[in-house]
C-alpha atoms as a PDB file:
ATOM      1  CA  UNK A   1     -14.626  -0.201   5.746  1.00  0.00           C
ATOM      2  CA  UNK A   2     -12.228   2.206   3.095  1.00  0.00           C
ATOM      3  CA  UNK A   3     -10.702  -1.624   1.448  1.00  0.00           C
ATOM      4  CA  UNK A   4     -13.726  -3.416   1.222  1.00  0.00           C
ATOM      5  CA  UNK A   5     -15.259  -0.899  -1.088  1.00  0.00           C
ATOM      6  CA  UNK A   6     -14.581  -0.580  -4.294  1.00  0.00           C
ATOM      7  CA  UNK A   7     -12.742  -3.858  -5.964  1.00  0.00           C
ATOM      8  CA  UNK A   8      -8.503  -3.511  -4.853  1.00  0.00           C
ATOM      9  CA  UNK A   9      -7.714  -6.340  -7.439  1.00  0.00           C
ATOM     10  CA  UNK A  10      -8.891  -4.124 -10.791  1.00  0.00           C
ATOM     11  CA  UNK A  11      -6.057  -1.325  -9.999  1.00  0.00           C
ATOM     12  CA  UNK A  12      -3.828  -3.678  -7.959  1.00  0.00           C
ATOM     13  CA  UNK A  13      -1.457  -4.479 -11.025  1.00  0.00           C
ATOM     14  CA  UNK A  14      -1.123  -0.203 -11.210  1.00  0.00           C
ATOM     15  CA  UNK A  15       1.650  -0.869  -8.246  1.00  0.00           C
ATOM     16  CA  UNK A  16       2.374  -4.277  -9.117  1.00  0.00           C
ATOM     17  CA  UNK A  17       5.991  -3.474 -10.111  1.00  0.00           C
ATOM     18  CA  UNK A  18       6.825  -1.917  -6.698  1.00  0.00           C
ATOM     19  CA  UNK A  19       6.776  -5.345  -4.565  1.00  0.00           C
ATOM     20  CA  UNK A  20       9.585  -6.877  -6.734  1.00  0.00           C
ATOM     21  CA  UNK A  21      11.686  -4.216  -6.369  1.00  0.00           C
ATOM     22  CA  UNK A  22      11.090  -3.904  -2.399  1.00  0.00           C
ATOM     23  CA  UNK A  23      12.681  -7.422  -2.651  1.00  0.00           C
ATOM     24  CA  UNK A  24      15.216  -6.935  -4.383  1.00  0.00           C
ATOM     25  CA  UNK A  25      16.355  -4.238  -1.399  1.00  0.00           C
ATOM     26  CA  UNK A  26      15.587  -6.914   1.382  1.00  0.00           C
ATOM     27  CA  UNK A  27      17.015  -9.828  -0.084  1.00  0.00           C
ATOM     28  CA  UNK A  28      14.960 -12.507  -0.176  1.00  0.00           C
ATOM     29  CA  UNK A  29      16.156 -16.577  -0.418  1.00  0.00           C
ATOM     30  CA  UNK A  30      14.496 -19.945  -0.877  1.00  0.00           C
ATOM     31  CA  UNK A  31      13.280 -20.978   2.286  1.00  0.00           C
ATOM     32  CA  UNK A  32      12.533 -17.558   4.392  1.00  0.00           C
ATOM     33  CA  UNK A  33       9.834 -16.762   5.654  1.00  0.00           C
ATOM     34  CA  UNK A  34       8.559 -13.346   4.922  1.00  0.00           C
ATOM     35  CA  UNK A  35       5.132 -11.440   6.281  1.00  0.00           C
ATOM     36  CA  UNK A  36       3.240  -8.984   3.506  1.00  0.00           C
ATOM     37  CA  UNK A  37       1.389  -7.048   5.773  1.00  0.00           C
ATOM     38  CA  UNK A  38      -1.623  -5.392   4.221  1.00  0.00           C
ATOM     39  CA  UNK A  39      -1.142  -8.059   0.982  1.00  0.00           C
ATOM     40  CA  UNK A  40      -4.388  -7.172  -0.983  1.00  0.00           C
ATOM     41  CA  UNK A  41      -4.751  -9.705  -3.586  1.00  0.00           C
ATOM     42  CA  UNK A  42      -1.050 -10.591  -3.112  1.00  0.00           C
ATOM     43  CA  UNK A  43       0.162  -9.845  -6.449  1.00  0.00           C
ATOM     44  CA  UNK A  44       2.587  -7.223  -5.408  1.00  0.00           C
ATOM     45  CA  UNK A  45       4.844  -9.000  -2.641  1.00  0.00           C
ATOM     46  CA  UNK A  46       3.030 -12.264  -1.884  1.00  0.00           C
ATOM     47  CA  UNK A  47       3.246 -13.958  -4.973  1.00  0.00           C
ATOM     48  CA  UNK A  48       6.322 -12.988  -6.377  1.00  0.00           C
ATOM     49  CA  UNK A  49       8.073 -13.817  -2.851  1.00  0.00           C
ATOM     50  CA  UNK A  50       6.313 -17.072  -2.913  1.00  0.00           C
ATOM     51  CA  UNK A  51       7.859 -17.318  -6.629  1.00  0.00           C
ATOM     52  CA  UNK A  52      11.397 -16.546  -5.005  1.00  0.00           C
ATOM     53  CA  UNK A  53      11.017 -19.573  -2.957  1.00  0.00           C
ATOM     54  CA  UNK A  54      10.043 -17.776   0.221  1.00  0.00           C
ATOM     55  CA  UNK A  55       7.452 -19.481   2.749  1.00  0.00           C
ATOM     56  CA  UNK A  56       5.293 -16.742   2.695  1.00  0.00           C
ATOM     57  CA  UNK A  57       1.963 -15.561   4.631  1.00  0.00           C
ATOM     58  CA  UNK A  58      -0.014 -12.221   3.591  1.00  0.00           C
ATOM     59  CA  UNK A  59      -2.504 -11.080   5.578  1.00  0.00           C
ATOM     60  CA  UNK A  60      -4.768  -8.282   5.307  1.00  0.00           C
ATOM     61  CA  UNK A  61      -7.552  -6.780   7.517  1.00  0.00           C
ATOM     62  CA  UNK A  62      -9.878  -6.988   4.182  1.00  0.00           C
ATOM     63  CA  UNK A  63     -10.703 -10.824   4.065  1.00  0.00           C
ATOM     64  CA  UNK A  64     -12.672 -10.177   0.807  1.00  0.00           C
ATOM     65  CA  UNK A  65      -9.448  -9.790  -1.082  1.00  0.00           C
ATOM     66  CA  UNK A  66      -7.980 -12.927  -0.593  1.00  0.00           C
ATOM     67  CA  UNK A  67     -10.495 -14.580  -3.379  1.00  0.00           C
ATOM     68  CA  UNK A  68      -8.867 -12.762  -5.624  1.00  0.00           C
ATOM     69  CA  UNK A  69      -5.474 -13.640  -4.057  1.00  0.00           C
ATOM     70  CA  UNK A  70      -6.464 -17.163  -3.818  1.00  0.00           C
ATOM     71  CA  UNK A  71      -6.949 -16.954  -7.839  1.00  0.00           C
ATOM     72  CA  UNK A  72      -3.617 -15.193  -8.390  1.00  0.00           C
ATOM     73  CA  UNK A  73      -1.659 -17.783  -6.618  1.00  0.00           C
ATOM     74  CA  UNK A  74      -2.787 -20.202  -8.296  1.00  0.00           C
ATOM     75  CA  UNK A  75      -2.319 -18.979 -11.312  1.00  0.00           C
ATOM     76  CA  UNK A  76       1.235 -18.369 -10.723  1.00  0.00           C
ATOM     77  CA  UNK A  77       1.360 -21.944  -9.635  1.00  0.00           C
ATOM     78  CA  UNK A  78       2.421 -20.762  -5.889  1.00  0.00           C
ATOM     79  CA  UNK A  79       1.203 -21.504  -2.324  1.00  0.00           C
ATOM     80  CA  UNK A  80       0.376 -18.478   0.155  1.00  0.00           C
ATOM     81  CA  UNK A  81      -1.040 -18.622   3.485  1.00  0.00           C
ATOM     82  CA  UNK A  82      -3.435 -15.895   3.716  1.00  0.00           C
ATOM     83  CA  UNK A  83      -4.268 -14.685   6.937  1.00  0.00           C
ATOM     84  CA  UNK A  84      -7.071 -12.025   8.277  1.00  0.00           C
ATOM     85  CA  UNK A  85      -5.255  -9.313  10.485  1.00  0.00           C
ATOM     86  CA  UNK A  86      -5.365  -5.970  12.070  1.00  0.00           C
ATOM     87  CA  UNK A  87      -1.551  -4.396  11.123  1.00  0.00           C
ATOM     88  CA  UNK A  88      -1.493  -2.736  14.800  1.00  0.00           C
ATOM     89  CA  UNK A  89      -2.162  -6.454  16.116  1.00  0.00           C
ATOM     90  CA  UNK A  90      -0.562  -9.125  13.980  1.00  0.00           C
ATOM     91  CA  UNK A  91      -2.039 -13.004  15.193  1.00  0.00           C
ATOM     92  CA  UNK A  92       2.103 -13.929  15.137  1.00  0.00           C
ATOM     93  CA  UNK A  93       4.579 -15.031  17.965  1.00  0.00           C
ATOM     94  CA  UNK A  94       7.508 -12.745  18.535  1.00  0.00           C
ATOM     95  CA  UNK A  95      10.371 -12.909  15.794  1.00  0.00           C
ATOM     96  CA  UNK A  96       8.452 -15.039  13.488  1.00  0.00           C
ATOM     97  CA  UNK A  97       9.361 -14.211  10.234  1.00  0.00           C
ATOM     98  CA  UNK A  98      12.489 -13.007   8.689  1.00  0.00           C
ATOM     99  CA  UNK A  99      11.199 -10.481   6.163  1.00  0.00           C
ATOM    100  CA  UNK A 100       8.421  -8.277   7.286  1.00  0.00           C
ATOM    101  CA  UNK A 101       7.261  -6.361   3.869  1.00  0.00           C
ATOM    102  CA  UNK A 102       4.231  -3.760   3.046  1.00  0.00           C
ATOM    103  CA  UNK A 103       3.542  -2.274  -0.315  1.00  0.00           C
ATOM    104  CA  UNK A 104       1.266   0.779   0.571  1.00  0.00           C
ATOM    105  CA  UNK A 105      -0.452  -1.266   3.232  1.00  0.00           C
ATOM    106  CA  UNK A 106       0.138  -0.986   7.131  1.00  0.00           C
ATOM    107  CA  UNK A 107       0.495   2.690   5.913  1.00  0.00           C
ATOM    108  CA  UNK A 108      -3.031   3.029   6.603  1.00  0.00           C
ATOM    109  CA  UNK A 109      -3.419   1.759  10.234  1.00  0.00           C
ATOM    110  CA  UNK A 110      -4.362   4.250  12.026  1.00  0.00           C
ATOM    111  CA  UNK A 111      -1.774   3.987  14.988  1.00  0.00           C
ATOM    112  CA  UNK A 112       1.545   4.911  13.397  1.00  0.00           C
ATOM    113  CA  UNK A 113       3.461   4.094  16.615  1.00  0.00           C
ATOM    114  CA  UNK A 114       2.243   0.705  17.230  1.00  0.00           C
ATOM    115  CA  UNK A 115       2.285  -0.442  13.579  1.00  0.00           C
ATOM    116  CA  UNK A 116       5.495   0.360  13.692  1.00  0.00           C
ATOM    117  CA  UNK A 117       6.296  -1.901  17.146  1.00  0.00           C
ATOM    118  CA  UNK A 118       4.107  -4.745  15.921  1.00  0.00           C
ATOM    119  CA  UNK A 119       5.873  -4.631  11.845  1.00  0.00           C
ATOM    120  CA  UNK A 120       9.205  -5.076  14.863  1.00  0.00           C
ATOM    121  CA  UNK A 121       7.850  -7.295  16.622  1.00  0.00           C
ATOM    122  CA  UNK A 122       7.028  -9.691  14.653  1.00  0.00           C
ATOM    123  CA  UNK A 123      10.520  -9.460  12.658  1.00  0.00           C
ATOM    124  CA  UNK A 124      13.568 -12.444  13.772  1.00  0.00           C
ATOM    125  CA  UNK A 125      16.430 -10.719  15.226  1.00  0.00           C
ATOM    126  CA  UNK A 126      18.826  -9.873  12.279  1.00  0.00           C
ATOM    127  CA  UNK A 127      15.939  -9.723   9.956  1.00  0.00           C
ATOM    128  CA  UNK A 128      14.693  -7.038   7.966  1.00  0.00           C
ATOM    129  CA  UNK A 129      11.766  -5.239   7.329  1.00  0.00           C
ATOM    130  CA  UNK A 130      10.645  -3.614   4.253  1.00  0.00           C
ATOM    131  CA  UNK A 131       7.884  -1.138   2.911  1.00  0.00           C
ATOM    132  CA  UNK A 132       7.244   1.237   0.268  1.00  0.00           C
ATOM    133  CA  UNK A 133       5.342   4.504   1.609  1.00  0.00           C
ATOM    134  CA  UNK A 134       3.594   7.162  -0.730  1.00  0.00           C
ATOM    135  CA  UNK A 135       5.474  10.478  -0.042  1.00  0.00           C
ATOM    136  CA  UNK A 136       3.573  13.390   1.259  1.00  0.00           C
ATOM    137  CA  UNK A 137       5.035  15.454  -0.818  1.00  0.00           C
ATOM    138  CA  UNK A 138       4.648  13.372  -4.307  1.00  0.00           C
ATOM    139  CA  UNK A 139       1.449  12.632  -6.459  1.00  0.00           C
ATOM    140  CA  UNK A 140      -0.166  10.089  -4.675  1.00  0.00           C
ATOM    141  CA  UNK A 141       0.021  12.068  -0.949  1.00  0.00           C
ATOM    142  CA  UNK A 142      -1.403  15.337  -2.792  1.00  0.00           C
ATOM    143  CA  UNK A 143      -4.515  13.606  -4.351  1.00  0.00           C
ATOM    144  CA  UNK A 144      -4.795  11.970  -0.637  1.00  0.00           C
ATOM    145  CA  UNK A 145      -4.901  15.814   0.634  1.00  0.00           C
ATOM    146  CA  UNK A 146      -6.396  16.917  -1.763  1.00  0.00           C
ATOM    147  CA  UNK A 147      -9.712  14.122  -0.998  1.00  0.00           C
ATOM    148  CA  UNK A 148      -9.403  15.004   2.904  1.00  0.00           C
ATOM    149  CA  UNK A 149      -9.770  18.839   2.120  1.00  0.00           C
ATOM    150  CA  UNK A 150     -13.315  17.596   0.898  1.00  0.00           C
ATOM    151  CA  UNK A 151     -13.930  15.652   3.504  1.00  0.00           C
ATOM    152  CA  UNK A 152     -15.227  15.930   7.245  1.00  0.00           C
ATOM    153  CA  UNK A 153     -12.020  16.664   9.708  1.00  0.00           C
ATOM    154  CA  UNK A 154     -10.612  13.601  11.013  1.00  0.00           C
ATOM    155  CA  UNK A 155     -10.600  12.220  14.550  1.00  0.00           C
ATOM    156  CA  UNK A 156      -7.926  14.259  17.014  1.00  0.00           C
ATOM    157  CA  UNK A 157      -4.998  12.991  16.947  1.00  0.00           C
ATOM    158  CA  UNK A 158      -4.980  11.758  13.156  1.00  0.00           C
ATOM    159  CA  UNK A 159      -2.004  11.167  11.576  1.00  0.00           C
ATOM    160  CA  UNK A 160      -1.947  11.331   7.844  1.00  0.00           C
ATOM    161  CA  UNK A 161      -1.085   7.909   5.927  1.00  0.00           C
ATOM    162  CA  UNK A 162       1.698   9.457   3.729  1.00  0.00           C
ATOM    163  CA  UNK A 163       3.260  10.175   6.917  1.00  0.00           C
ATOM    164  CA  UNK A 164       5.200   7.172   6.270  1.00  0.00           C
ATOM    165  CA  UNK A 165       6.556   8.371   3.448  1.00  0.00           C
ATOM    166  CA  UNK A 166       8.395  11.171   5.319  1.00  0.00           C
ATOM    167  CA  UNK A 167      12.000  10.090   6.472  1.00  0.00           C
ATOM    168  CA  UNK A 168      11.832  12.282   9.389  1.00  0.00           C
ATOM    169  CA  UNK A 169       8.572  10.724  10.895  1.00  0.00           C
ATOM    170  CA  UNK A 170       9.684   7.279  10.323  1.00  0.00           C
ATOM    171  CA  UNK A 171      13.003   8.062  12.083  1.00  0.00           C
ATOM    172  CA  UNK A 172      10.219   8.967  15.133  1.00  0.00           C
ATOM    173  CA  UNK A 173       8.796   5.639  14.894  1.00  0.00           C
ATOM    174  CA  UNK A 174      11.538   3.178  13.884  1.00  0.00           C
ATOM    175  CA  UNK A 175      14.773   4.231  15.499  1.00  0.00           C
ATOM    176  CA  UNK A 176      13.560   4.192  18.663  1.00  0.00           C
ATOM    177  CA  UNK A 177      12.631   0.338  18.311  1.00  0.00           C
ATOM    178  CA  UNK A 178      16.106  -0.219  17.706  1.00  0.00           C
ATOM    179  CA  UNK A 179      16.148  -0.753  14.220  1.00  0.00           C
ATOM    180  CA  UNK A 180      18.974   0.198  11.794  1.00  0.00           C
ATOM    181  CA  UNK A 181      17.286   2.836   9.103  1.00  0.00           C
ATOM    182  CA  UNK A 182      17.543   2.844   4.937  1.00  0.00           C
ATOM    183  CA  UNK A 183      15.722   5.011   2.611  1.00  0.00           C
ATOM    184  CA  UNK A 184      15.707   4.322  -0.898  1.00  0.00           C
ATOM    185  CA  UNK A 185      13.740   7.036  -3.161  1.00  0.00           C
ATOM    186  CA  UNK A 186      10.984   5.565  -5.481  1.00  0.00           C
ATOM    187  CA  UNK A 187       8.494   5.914  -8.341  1.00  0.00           C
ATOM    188  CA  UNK A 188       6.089   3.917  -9.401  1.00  0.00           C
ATOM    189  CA  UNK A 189       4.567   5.136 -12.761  1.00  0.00           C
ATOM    190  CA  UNK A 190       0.966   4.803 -13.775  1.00  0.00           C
ATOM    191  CA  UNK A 191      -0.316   4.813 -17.285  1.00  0.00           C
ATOM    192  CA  UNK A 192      -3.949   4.248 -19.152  1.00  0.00           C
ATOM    193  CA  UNK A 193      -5.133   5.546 -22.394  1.00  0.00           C
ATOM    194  CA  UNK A 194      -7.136   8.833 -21.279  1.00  0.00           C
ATOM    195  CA  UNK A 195      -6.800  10.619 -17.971  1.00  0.00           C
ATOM    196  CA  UNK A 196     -10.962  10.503 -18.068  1.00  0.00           C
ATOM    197  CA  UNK A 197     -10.666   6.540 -18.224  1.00  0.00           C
ATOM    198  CA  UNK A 198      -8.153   6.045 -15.573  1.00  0.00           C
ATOM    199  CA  UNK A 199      -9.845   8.682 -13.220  1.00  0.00           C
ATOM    200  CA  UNK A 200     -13.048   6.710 -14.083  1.00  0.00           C
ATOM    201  CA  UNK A 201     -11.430   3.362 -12.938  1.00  0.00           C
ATOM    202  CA  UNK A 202     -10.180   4.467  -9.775  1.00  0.00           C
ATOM    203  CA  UNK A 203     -13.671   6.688  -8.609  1.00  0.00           C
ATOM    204  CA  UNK A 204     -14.955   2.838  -9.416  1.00  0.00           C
ATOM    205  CA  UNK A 205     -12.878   0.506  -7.735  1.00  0.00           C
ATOM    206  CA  UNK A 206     -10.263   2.731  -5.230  1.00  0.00           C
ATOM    207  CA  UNK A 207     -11.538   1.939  -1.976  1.00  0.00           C
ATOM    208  CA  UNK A 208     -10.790   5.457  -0.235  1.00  0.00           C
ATOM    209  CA  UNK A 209     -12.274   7.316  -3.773  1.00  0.00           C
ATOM    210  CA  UNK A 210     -15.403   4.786  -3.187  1.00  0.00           C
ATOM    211  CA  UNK A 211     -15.264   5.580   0.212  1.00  0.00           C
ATOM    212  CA  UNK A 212     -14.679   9.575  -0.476  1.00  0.00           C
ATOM    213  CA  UNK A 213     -17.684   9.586  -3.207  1.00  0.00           C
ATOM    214  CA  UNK A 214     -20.168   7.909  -0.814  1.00  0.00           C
ATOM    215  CA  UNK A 215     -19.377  10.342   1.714  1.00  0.00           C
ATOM    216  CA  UNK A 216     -19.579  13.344   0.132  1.00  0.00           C
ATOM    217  CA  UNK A 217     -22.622  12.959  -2.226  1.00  0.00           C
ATOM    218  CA  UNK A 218     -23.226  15.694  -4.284  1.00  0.00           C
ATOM    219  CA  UNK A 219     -20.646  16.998  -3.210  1.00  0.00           C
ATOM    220  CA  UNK A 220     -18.082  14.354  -5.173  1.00  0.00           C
ATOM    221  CA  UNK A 221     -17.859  16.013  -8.147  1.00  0.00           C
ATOM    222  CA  UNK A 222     -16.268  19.118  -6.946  1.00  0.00           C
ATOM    223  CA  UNK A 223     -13.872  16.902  -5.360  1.00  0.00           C
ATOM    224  CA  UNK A 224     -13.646  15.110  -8.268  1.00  0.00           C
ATOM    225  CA  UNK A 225     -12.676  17.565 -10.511  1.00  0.00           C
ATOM    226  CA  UNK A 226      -9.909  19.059  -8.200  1.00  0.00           C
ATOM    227  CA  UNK A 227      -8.200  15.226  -8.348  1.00  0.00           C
ATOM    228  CA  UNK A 228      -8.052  15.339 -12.508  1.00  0.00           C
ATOM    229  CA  UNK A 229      -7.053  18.819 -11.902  1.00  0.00           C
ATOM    230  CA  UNK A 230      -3.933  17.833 -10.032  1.00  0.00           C
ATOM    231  CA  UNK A 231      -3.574  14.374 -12.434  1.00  0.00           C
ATOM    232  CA  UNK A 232      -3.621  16.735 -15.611  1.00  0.00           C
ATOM    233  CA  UNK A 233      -1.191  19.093 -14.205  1.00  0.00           C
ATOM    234  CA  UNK A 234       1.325  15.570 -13.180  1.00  0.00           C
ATOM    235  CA  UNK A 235       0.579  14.174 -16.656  1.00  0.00           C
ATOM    236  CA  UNK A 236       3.596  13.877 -18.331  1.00  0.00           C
ATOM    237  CA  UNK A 237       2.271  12.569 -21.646  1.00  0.00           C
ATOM    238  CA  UNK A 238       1.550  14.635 -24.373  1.00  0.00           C
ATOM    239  CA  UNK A 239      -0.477  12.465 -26.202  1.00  0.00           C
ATOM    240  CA  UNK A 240      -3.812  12.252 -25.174  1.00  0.00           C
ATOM    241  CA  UNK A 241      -2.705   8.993 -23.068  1.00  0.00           C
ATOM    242  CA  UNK A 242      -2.125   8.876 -19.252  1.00  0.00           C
ATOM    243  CA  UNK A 243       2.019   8.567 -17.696  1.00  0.00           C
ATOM    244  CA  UNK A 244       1.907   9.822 -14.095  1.00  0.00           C
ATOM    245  CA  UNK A 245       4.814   9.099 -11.576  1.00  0.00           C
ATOM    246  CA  UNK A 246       4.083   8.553  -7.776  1.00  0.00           C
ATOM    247  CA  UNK A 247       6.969   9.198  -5.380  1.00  0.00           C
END
């Protein structure tokens, strides 16, 4: 499985600043209770909704993460329930929760359409949902393509992950469901001290670069030297150091 390779919790904190502001948007009060779907280690929405008094659950399809979520709560003196689950079947009644959230997570079920109807199903009536999406137009979906153009096709009938960061293919999905649409514009900015050091971190710990280098064998570093291609030509600092922006 792409999330159980690698280790998610050593470049969790790259997106860590995303989940508080995809809070912010949805409004979140003592006493809710609010879904993370695709929560990783937690450290992005979990914990700091748990930390805004929220009654929070994260679950995840990657069981092995919640270790390191366990550890995170606790050090943030907080109390999760974290739950193993598919995003296109979520183990909840109907209208359970009144914030349904996903940082870069139910992105990458591979049924668009029904993680859509299940992120509305399990949403109260007059609640809102909330993700963050990469854009396949912005950093983050490029590298994506740019891995897949490496890699064997996919299955018929695939449907990109960044999809979900196109307006138009979320309309598709969501409006249909009945829900009332916002888009809010984003970027989350990643930095290190030397592009060779942070592309070395993620080919180590990124599940789908794990996942991507396994696959292709000797054939990886070809690949591999497309992606710090495309990260050197993003760079924006001028230093020597690493400040990329993902839409």
């Amino acid at each position: 499985m792409v999330w159980s390779a690698g280790h998610w919790d050593e470049v969790a904190d790259y997106v860590a600043s995303v989940g508080p502001r995809l809070l912010d948007a949805v409004g979140v009060e003592p006493g809710m209770k609010l879904l993370d779907v695709g929560t990783g280690s937690g450290g992005s929405v979990a914990i700091p909704a748990a930390q805004r008094g929220a009654d929070v659950v994260g679950s995840d399809l990657t069981s092995t993460h919640f270790d390191d979520a366990r550890r995170r709560a606790e050090g943030a003196g907080v109390s999760v329930e974290w739950v193993e689950a598919d995003a296109l079947e979520l183990p909840f009644d109907d209208g359970s929760f009144d914030r349904v959230c996903s940082t870069f997570g139910h992105m990458f079920a591979p049924d668009h359409a029904l993680a859509a109807s299940e992120l509305v199903r399990v949403c109260k009536p007059g609640g809102v949902i909330g993700f963050a999406a990469w854009s396949p137009t912005g950093l983050v979906g490029r590298m994506f393509r740019v891995t897949a153009s490496h890699m064997p096709p996919p299955p018929e009938g695939f449907q990109p992950p960044p999809l979900w960061g196109d307006e138009g293919h979320v309309w598709e999905l969501m409006e249909p469901l009945g829900v009332e649409l916002e888009f809010k514009p984003m970027v989350n900015v990643f930095e290190h001290e030397s592009l060779e050091a942070y592309s070395e971190h993620f080919e180590n710990n990124f599940g789908p670069m794990v996942t991507a280098r396994a696959a292709l064998g000797d054939d990886w570093p070809a690949a591999k030297a497309e992606i710090e291609a495309l990260f050197e030509s993003a760079n924006q600092a001028d230093d020597g150091s690493v400040h990329l922006e993902g839409e």
